[in-house]
C-alpha atoms as a PDB file:
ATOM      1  CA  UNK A   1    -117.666  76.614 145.412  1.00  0.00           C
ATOM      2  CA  UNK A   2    -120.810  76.412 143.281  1.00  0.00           C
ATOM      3  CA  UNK A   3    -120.797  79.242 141.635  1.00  0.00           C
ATOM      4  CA  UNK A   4    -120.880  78.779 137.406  1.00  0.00           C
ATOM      5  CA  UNK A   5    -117.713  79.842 135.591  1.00  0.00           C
ATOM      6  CA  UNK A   6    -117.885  83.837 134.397  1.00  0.00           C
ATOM      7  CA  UNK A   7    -117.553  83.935 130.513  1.00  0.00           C
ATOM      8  CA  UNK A   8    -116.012  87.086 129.086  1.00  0.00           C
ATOM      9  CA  UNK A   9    -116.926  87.712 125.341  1.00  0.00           C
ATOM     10  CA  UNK A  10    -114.853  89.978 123.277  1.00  0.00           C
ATOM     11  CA  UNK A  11    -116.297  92.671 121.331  1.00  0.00           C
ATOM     12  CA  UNK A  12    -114.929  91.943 117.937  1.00  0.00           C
ATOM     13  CA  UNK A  13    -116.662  88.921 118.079  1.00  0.00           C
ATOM     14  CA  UNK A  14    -120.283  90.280 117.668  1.00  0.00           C
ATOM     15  CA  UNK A  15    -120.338  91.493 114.414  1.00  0.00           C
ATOM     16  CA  UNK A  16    -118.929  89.945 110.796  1.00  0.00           C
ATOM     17  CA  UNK A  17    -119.701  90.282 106.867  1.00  0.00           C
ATOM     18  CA  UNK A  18    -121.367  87.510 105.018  1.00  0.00           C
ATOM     19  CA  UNK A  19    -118.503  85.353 103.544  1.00  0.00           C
ATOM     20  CA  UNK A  20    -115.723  86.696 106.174  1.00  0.00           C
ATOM     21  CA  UNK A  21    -114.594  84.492 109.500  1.00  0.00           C
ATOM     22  CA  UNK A  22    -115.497  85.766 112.898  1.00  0.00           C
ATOM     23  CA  UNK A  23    -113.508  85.023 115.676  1.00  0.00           C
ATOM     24  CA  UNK A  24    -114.947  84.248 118.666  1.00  0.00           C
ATOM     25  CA  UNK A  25    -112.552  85.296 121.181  1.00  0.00           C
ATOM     26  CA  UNK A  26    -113.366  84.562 125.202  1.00  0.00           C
ATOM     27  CA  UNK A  27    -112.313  84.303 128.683  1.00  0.00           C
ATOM     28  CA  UNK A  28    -113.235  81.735 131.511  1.00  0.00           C
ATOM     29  CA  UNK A  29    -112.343  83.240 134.666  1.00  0.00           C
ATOM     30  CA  UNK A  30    -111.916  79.319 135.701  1.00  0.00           C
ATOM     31  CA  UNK A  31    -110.594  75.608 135.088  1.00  0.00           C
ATOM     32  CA  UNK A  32    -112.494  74.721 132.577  1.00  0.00           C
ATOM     33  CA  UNK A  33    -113.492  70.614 131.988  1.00  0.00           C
ATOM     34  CA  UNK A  34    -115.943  70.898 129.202  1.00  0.00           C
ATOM     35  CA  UNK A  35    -116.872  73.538 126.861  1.00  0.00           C
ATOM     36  CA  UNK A  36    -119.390  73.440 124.199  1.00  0.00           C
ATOM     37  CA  UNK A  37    -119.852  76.685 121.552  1.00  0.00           C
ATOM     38  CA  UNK A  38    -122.601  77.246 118.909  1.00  0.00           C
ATOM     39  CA  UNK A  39    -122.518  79.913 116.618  1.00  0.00           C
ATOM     40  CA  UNK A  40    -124.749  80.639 113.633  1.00  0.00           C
ATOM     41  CA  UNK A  41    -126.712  76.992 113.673  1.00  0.00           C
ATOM     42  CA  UNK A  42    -124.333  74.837 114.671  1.00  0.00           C
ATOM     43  CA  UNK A  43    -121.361  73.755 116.785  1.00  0.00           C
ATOM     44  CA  UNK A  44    -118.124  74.827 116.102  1.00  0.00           C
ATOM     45  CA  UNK A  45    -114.367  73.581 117.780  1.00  0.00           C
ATOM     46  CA  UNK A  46    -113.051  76.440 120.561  1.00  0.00           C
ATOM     47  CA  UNK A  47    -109.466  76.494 121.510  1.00  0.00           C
ATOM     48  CA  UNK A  48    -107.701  77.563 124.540  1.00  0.00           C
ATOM     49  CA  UNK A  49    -104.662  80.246 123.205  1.00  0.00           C
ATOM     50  CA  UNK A  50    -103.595  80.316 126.630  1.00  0.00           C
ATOM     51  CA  UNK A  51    -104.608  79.404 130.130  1.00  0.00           C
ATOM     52  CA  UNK A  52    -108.209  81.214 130.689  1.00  0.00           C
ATOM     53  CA  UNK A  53    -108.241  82.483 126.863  1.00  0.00           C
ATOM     54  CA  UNK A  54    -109.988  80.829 124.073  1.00  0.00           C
ATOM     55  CA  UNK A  55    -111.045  81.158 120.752  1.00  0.00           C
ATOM     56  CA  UNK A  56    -113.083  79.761 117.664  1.00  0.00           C
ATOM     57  CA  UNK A  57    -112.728  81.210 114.128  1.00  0.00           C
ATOM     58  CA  UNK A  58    -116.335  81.239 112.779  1.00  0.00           C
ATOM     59  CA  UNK A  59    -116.381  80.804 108.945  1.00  0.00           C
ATOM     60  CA  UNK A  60    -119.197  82.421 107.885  1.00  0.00           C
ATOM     61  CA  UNK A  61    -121.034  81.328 103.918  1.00  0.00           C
ATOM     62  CA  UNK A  62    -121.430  83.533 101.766  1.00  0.00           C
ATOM     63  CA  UNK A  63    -125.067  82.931 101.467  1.00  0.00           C
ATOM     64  CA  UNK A  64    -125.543  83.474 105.324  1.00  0.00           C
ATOM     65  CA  UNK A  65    -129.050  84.619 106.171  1.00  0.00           C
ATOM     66  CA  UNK A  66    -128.289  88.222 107.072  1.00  0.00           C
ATOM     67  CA  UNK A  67    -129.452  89.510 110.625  1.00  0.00           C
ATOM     68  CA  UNK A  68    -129.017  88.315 114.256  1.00  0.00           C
ATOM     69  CA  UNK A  69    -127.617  85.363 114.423  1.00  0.00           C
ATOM     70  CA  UNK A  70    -127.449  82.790 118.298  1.00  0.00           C
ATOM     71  CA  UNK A  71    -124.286  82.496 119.518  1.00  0.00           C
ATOM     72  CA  UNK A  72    -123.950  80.302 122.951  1.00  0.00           C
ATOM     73  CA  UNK A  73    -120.842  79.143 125.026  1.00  0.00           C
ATOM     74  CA  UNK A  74    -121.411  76.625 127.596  1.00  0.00           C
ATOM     75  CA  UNK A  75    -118.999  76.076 130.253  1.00  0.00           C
ATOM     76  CA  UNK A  76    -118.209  73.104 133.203  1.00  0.00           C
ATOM     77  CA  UNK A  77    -115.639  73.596 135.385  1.00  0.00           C
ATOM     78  CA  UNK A  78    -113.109  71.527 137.383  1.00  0.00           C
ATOM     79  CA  UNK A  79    -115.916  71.480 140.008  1.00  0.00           C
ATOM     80  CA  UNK A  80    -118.878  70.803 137.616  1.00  0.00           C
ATOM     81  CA  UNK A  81    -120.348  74.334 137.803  1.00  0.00           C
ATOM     82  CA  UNK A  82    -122.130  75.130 134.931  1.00  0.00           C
ATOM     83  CA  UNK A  83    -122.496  78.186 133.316  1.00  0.00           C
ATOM     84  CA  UNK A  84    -124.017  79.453 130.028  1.00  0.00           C
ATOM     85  CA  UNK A  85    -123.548  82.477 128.055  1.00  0.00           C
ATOM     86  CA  UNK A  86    -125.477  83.766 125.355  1.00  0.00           C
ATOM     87  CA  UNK A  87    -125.390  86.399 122.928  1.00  0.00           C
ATOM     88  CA  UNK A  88    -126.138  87.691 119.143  1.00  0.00           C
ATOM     89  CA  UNK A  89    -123.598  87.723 116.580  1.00  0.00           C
ATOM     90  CA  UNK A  90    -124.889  90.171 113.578  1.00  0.00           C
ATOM     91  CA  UNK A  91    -124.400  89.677 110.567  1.00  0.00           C
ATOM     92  CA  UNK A  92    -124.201  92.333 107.637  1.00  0.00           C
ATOM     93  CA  UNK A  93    -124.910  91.401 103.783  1.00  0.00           C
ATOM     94  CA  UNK A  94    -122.450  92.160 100.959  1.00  0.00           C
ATOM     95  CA  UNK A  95    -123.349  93.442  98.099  1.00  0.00           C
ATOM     96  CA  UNK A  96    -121.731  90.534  96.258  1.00  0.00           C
ATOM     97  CA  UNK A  97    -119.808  91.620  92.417  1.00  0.00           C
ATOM     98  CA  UNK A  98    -122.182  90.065  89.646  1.00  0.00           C
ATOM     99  CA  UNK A  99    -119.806  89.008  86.442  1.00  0.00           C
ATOM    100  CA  UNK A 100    -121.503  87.287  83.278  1.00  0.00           C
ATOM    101  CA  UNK A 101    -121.559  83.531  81.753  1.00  0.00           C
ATOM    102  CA  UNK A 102    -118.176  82.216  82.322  1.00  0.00           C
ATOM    103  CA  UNK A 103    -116.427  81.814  78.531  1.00  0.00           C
ATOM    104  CA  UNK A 104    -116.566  77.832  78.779  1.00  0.00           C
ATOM    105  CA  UNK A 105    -117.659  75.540  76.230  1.00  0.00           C
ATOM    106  CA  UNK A 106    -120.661  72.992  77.599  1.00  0.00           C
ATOM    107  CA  UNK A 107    -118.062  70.564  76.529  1.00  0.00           C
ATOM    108  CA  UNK A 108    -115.962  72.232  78.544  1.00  0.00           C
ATOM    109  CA  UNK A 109    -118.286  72.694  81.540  1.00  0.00           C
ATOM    110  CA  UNK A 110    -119.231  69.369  81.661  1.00  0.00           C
ATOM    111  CA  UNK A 111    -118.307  67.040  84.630  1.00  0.00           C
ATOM    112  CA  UNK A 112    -118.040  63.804  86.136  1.00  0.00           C
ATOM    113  CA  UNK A 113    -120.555  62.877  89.000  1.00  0.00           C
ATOM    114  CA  UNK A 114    -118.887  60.587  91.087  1.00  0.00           C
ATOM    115  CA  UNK A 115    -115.448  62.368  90.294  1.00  0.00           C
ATOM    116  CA  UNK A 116    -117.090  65.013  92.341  1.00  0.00           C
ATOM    117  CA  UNK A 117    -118.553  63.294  94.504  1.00  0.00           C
ATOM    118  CA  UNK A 118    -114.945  61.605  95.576  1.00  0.00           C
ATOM    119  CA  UNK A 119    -113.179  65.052  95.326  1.00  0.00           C
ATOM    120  CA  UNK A 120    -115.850  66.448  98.112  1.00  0.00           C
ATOM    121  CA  UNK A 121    -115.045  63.688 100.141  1.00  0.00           C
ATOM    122  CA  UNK A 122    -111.648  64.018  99.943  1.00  0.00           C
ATOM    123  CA  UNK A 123    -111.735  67.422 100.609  1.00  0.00           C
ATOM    124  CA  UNK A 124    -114.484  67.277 103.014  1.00  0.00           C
ATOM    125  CA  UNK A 125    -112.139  64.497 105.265  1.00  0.00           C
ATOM    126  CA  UNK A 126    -109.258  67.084 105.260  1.00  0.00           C
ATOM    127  CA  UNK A 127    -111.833  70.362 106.408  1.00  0.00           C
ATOM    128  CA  UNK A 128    -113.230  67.799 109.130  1.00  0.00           C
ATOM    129  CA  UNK A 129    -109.725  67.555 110.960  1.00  0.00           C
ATOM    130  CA  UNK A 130    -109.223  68.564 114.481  1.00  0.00           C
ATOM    131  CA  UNK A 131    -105.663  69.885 114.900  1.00  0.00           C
ATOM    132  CA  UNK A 132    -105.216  72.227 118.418  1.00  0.00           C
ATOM    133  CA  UNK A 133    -101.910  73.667 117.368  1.00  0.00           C
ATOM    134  CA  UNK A 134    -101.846  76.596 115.453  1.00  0.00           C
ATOM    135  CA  UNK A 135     -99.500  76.068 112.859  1.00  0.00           C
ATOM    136  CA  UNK A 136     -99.619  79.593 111.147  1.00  0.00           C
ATOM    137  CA  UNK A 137     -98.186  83.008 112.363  1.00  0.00           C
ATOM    138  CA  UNK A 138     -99.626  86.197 111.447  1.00  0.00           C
ATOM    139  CA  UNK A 139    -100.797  87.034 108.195  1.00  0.00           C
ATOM    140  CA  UNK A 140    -101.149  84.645 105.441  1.00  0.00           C
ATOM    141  CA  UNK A 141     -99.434  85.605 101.889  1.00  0.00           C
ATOM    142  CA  UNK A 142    -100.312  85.724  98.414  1.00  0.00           C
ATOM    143  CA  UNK A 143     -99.596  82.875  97.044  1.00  0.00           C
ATOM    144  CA  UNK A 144     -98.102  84.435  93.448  1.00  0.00           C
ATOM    145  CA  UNK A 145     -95.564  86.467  92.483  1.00  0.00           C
ATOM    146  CA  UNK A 146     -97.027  90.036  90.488  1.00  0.00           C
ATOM    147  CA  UNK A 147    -100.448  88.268  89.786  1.00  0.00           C
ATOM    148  CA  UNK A 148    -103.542  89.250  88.343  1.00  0.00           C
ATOM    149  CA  UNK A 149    -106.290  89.001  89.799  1.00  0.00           C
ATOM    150  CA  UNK A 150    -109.592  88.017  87.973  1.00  0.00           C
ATOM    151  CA  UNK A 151    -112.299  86.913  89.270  1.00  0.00           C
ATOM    152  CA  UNK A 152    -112.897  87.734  93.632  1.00  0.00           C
ATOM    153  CA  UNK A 153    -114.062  85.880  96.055  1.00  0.00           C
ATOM    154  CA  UNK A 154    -117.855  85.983  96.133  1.00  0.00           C
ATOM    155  CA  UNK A 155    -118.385  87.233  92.321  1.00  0.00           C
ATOM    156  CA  UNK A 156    -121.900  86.147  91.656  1.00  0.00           C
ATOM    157  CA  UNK A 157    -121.499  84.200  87.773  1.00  0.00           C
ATOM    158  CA  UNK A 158    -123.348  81.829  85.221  1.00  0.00           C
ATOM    159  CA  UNK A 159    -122.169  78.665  83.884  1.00  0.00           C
ATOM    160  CA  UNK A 160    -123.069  77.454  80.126  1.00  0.00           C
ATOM    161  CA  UNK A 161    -125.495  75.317  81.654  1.00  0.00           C
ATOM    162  CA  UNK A 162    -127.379  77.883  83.276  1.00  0.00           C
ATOM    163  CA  UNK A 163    -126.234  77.251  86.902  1.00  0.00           C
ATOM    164  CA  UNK A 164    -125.584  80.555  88.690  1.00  0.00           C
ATOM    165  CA  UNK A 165    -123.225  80.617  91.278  1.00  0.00           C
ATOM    166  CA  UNK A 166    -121.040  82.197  93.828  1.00  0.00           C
ATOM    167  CA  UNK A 167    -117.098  81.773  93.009  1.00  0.00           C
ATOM    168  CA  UNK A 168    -115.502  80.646  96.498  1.00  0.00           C
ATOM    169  CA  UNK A 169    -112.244  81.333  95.826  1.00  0.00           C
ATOM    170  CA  UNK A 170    -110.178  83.891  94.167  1.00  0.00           C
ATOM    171  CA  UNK A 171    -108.319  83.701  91.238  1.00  0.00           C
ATOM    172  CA  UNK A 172    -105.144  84.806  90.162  1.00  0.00           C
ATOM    173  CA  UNK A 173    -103.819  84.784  87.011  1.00  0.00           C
ATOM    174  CA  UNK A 174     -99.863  84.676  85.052  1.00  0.00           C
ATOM    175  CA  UNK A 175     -98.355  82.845  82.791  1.00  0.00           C
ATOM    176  CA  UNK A 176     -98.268  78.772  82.982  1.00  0.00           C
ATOM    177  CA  UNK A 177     -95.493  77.385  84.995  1.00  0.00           C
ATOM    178  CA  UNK A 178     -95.040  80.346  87.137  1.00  0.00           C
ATOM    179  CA  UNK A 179     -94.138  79.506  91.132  1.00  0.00           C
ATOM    180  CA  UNK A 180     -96.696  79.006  93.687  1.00  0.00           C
ATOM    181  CA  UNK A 181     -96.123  79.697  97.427  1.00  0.00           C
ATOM    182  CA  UNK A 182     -97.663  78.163 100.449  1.00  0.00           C
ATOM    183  CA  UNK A 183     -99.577  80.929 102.011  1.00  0.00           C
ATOM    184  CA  UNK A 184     -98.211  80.026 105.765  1.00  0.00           C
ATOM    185  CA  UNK A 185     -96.960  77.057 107.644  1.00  0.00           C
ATOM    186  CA  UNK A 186     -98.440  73.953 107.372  1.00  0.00           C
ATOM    187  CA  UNK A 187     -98.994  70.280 105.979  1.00  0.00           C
ATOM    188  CA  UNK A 188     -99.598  69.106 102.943  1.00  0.00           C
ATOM    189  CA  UNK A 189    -102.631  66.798 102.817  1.00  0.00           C
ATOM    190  CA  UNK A 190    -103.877  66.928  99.406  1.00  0.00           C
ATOM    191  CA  UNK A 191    -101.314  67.131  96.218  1.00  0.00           C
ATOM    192  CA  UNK A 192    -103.459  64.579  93.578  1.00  0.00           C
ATOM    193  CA  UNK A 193    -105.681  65.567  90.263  1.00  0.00           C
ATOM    194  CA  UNK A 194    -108.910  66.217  91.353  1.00  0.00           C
ATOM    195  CA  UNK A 195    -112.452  66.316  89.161  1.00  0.00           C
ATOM    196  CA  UNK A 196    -113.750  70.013  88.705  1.00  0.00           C
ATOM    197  CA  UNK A 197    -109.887  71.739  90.293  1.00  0.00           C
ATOM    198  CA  UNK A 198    -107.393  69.822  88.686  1.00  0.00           C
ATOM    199  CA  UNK A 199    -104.165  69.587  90.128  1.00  0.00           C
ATOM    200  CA  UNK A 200    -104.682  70.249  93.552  1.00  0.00           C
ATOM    201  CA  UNK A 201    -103.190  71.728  96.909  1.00  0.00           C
ATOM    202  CA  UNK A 202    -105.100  71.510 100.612  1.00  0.00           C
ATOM    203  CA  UNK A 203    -102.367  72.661 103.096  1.00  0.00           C
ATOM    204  CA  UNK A 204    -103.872  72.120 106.643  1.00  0.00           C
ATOM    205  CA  UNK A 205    -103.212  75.085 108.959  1.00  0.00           C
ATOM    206  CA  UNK A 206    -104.219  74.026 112.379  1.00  0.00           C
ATOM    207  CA  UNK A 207    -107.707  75.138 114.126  1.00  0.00           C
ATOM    208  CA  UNK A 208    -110.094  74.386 111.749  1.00  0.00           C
ATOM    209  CA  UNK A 209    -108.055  76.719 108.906  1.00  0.00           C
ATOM    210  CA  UNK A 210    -106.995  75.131 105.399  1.00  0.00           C
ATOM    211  CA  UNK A 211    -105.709  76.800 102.408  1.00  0.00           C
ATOM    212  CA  UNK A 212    -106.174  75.430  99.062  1.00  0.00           C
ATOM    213  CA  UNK A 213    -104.734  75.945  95.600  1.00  0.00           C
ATOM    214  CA  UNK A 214    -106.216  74.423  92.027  1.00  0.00           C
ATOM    215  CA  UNK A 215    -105.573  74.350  88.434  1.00  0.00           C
ATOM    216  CA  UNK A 216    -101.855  73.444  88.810  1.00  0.00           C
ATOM    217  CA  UNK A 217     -99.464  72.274  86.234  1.00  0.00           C
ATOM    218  CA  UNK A 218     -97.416  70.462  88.206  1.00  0.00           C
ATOM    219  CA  UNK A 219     -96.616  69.995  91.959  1.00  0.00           C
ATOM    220  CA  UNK A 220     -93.255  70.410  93.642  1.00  0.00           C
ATOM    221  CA  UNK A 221     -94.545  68.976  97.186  1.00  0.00           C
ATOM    222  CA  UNK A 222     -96.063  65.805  98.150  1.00  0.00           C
ATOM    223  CA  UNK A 223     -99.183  64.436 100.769  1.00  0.00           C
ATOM    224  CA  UNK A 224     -97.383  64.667 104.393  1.00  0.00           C
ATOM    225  CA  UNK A 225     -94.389  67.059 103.495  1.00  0.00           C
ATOM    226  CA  UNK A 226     -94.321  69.876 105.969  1.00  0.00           C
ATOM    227  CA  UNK A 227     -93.804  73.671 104.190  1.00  0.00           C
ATOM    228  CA  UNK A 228     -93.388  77.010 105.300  1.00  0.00           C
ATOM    229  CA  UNK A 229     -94.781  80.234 104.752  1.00  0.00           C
ATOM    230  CA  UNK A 230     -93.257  80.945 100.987  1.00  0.00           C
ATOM    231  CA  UNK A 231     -92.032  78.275  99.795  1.00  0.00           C
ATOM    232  CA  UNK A 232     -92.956  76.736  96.516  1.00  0.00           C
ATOM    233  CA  UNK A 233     -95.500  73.883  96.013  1.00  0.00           C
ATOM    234  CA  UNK A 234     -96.190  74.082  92.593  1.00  0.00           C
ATOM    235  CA  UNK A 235     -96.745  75.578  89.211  1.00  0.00           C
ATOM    236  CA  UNK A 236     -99.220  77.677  87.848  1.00  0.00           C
ATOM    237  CA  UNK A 237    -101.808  75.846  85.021  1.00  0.00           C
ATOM    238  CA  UNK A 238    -104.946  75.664  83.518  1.00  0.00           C
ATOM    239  CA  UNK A 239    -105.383  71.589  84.725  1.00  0.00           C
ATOM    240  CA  UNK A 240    -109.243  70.662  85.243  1.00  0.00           C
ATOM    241  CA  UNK A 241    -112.601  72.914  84.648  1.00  0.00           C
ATOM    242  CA  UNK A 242    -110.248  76.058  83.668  1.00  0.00           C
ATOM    243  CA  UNK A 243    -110.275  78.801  81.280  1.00  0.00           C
ATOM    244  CA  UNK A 244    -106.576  79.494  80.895  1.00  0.00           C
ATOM    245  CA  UNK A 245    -103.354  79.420  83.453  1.00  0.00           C
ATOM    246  CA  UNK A 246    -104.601  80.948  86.367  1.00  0.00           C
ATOM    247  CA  UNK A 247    -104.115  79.814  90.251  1.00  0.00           C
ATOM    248  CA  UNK A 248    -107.859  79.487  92.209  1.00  0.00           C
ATOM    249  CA  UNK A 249    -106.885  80.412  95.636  1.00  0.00           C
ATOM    250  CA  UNK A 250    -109.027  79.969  98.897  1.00  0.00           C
ATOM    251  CA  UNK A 251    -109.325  79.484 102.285  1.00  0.00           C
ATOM    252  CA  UNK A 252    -111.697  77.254 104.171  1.00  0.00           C
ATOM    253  CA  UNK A 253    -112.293  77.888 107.430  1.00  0.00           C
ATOM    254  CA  UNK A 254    -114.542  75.522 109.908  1.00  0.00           C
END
């Protein structure tokens, strides 16, 4: 047998929106021993859903170059055939909301540099994990009860000191000490005070998906507890670089 393994690309997974996740959904019509997959610059983690299925969720930045974008899956099999597929993945621009200078003092505004720099790492070590079982099912839930919601995902703002921005999260606001849910199933691997967030929540989904939750008052879960979908990890606040009790919500995928 030397013919190369036949790679069957799904056709949801050639077009996304700037800031959205595509998944990359394929078949290998055999045993496959290696398997490499780049998409959008760089090489991202596949996994097989079931024998001969496989997929990679694709998180794609907000600031993503719009346009035709590479996307290439290379295949060995059992018997070291090689194949190699390739294809191109467009992507669409957003016309992003554009909100004014956020109402924070400089005072306020101001931050520390290595505090940063250690929160990215920290946060940057959990986003880096490899974890092949998908922990979630279905879709993932708010994380607040009757919320308000203030500022979206992607809102295009200035800070006092001139920086301009796009907010990566989204934030929801209520009163101070209301419950926060886990969005879906998962582990805890970040519930410590953090420079910029504050309080702060990184559940770790499994495949490269992680939910996170800042500004809290308080925490009712700690680093390695296991949660479901729903139940409570904490309380709203207004802990760190915050206007007011509100929850900043995201998800970080890849």
């Amino acid at each position: 047998d030397n013919a190369p393994p036949v790679v069957t690309l799904a056709e949801r997974s050639l077009a996304v929106e700037q800031g959205h996740t595509l998944p990359v959904v394929f078949t290998v019509d055999d045993t496959t021993r290696s398997l490499k997959l780049e998409a959008l610059g760089r090489e991202r983690t596949a996994f097989e859903l079931k024998p001969g299925v496989w997929r990679a969720l694709v998180g794609v930045p907000i600031r993503q170059e719009p346009g035709f974008a590479p996307l290439t899956i290379e295949v060995t099999d059992a018997l070291g055939n090689r194949g190699i597929y390739t294809e191109e993945v467009l992507v669409s621009a957003v016309d992003w909301e554009t909100s004014g200078k956020l109402p924070l003092t400089k005072k306020e505004a101001q931050v520390d540099p290595p505090g940063v720099l250690k929160m990215r790492e920290e946060r940057d070590a959990v986003y880096r994990q490899v974890l092949p079982t998908q922990l979630w099912k279905g879709e993932l839930g708010m994380p607040v009860y009757k919320g308000k919601h203030t500022s979206a995902f992607g809102t295009y703002r200035e800070y006092p000191d001139g920086r301009r921005s796009h907010h990566d999260a989204q934030d929801i606001a209520r009163r101070k000490g209301v419950l926060i849910y886990a969005a879906a199933d998962g582990v805890i691997e970040i519930a410590r005070s953090q420079e910029v967030h504050g309080n702060a929540i990184l559940i770790q989904h499994g495949h490269k998906v992680v939910s996170l939750y800042s500004h809290l008052h308080s925490f009712e879960v700690k680093e390695g507890d296991t949660v479901t979908r729903g139940q409570t990890i904490g309380r709203m606040g207004s802990t760190g670089r915050s206007t007011g009790p509100h929850l900043h919500f995201g998800v970080v995928v890849d």
